[in-house]
Protein backbone atom coordinates (compact mmCIF):
# COMPACT_ATOMS: atom_id res chain seq x y z
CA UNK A 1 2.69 203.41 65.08
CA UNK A 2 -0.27 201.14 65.79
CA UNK A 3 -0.32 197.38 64.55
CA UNK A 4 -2.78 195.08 64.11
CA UNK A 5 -3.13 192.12 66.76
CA UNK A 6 -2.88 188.80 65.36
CA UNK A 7 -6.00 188.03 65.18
CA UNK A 8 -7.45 191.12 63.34
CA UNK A 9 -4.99 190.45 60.68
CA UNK A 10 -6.48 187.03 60.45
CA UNK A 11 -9.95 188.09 59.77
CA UNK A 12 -8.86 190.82 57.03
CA UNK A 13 -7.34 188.19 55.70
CA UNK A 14 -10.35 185.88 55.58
CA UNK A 15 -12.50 189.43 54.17
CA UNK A 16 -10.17 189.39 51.76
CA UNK A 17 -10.31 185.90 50.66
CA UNK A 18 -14.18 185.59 50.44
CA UNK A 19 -14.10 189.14 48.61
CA UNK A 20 -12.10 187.34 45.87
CA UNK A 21 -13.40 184.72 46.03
CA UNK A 22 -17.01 186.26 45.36
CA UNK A 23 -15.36 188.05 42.58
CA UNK A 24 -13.67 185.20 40.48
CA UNK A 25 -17.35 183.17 41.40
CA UNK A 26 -19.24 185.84 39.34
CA UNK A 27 -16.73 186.84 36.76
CA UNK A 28 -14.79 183.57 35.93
CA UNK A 29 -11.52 183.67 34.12
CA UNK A 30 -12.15 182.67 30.28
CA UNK A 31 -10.88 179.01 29.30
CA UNK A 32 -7.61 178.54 28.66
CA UNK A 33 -6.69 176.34 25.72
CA UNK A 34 -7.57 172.66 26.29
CA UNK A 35 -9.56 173.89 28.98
CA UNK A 36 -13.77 173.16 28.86
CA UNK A 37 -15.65 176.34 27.85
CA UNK A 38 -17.73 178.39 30.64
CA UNK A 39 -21.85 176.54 30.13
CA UNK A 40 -22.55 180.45 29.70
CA UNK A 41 -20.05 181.07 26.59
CA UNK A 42 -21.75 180.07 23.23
CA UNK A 43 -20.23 177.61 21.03
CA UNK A 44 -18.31 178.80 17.58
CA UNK A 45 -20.65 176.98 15.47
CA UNK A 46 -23.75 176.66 15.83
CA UNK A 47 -24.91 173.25 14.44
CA UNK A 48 -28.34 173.42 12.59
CA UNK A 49 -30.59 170.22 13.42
CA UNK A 50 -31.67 167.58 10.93
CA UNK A 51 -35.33 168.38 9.98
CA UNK A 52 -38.04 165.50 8.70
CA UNK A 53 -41.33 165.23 8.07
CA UNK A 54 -43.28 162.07 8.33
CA UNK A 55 -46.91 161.58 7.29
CA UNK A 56 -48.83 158.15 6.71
CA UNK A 57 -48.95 155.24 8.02
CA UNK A 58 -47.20 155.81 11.11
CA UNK A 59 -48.16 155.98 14.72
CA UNK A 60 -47.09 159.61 15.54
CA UNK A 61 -46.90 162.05 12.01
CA UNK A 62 -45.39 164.99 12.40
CA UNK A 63 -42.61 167.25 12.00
CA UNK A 64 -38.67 165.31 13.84
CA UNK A 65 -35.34 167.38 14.58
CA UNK A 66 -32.44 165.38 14.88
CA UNK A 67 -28.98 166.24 15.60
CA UNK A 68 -26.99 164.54 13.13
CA UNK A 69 -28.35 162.69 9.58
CA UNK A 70 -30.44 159.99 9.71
CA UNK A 71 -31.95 157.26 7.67
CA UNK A 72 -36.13 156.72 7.03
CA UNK A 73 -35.63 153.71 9.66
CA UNK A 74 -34.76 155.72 12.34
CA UNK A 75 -37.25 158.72 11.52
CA UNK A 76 -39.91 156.10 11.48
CA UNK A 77 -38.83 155.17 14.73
CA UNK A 78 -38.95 158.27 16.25
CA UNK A 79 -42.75 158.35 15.02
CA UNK A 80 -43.88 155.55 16.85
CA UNK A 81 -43.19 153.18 13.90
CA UNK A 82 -45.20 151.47 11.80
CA UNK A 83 -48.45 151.10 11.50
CA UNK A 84 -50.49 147.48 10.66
CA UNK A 85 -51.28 148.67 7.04
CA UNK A 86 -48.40 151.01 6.52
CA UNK A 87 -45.62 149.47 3.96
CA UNK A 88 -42.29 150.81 3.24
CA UNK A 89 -39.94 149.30 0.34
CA UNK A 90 -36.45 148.27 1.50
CA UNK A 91 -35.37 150.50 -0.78
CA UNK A 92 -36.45 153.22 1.75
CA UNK A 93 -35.88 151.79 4.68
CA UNK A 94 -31.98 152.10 4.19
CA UNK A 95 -31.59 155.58 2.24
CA UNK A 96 -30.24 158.27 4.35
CA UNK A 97 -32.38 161.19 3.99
CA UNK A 98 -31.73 164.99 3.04
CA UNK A 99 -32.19 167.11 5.73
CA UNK A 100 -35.69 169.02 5.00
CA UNK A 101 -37.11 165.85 3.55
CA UNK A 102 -40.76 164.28 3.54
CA UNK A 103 -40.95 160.86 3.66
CA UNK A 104 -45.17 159.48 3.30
CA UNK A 105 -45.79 156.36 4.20
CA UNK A 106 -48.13 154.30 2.24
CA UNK A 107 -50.96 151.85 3.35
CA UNK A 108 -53.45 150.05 1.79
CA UNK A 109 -50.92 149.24 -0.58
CA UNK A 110 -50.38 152.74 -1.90
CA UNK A 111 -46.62 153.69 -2.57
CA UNK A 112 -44.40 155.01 -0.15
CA UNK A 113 -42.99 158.80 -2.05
CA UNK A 114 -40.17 160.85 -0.64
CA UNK A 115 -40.23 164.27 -1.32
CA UNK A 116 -39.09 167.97 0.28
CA UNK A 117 -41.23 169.22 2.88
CA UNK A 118 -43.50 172.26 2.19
CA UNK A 119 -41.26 175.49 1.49
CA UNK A 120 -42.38 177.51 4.44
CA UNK A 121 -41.83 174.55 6.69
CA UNK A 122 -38.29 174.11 5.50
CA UNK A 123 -37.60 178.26 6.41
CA UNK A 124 -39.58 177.96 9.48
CA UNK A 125 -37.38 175.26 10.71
CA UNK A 126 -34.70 176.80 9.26
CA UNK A 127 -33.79 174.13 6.59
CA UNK A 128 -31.73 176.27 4.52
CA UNK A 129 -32.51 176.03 0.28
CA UNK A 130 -30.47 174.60 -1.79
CA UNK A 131 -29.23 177.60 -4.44
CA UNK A 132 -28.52 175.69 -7.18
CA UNK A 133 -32.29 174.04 -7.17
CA UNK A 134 -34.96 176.26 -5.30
CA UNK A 135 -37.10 178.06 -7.36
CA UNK A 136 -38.15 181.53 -7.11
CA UNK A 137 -41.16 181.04 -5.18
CA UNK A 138 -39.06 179.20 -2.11
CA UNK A 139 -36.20 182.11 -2.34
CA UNK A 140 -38.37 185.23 -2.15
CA UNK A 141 -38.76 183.54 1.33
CA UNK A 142 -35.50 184.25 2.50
CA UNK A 143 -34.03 187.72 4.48
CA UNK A 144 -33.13 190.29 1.78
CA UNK A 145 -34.82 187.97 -1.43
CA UNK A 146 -37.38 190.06 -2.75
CA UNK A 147 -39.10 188.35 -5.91
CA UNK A 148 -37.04 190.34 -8.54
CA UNK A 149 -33.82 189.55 -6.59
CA UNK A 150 -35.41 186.04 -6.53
CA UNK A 151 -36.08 186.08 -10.21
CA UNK A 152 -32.72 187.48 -11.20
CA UNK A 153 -31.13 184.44 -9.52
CA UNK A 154 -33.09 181.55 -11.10
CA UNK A 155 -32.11 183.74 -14.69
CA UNK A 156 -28.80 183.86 -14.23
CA UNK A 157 -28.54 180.44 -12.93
CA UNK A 158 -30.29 178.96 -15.65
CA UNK A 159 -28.14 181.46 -18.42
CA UNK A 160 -24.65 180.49 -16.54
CA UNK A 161 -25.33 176.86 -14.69
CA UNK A 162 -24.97 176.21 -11.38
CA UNK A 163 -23.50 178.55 -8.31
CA UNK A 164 -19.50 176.98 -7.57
CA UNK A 165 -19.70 178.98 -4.71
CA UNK A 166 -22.61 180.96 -2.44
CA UNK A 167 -20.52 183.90 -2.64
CA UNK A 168 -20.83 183.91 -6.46
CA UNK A 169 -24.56 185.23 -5.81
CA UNK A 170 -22.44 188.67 -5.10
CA UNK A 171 -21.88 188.63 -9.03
CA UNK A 172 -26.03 188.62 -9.96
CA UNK A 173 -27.05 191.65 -10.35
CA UNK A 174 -28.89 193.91 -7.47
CA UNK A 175 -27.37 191.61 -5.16
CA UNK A 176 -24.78 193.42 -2.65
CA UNK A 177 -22.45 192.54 0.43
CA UNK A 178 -25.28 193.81 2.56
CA UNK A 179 -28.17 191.61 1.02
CA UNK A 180 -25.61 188.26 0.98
CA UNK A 181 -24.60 188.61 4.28
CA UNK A 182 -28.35 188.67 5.92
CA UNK A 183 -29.07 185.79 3.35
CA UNK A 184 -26.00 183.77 3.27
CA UNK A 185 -27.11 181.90 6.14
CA UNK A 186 -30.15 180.63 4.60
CA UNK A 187 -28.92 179.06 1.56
CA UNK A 188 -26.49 176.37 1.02
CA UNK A 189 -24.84 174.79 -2.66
């Protein structure tokens, strides 16, 4: 019978080692309950940003994302602030705003309006529309909402009042489990 030496058993042990080692380094166990998640694993839910426009009188117009909801102070913030003409009523200053809002600022002493931001910019930034109030021209632009499917929902809204539930869009006609699911994501109450 032949034996390792001593010190041949200590280097296959120390192979050994960095083998597993190099394993567990590029195939990490998953996370164990109350344990942090891998950086690499995606999170459950996804959590769709706060989207607002800002036009007028500020110093930087544009398009914001925010991560949580915000109010017209802090969007107007974000865009620089005000300009030396530009007036905003303190009436809009402290209203917390719908996500997929537009908020123009007036100078000159025109009005300040708030309003929804263009359709297409709302499903390009993936603002989703409101079933109860989009009309038929914003929800032929959502996955699997052709204009008769569009159509067909504004009717039967309007004939039985407004959706308790986005799965109750299952119940208007030409609308299947195939179509909601690639537009359910799209749409909120």
């Amino acid at each position: 019978m032949n034996y390792c030496t001593g010190h041949q058993l200590r280097i296959m042990l120390g192979i050994t080692v960095v083998v597993l080692l190099s394993f567990f380094y590029r195939y990490p166990l998953p996370a164990v309950c109350g344990g942090s998640p891998s950086p690499l694993e995606e999170p459950a839910v996804k959590r769709q940003p706060f989207v607002i426009e800002i036009a007028g009188g500020v110093a930087r117009p544009g398009v914001y994302s925010f991560p949580h909801a915000v109010g017209a102070a802090e969007v107007i913030r974000a865009a620089g602030g005000l300009e030396e003409q530009a007036s905003v009523s303190s009436e809009y200053m402290h209203r917390m705003l719908m996500n997929g809002s537009m908020l123009s600022i007036g100078s000159d002493g025109e009005c300040s309006t708030l309003t929804l931001m263009d359709a297409h910019k709302r499903f390009l930034f993936f603002v989703p529309f409101a079933i109860n109030c989009a009309s038929a021209e914003e929800l032929v632009l959502v996955p699997g909402i052709g204009e008769k499917t569009a159509q067909a929902i504004v009717s039967y809204r309007d004939r039985h009042g407004c959706f308790p539930r986005l799965e109750a869009l299952l119940e208007v006609p030409g609308i299947g489990p195939h179509n909601f699911k690639s537009m359910k994501d799209f749409l909120v109450l």
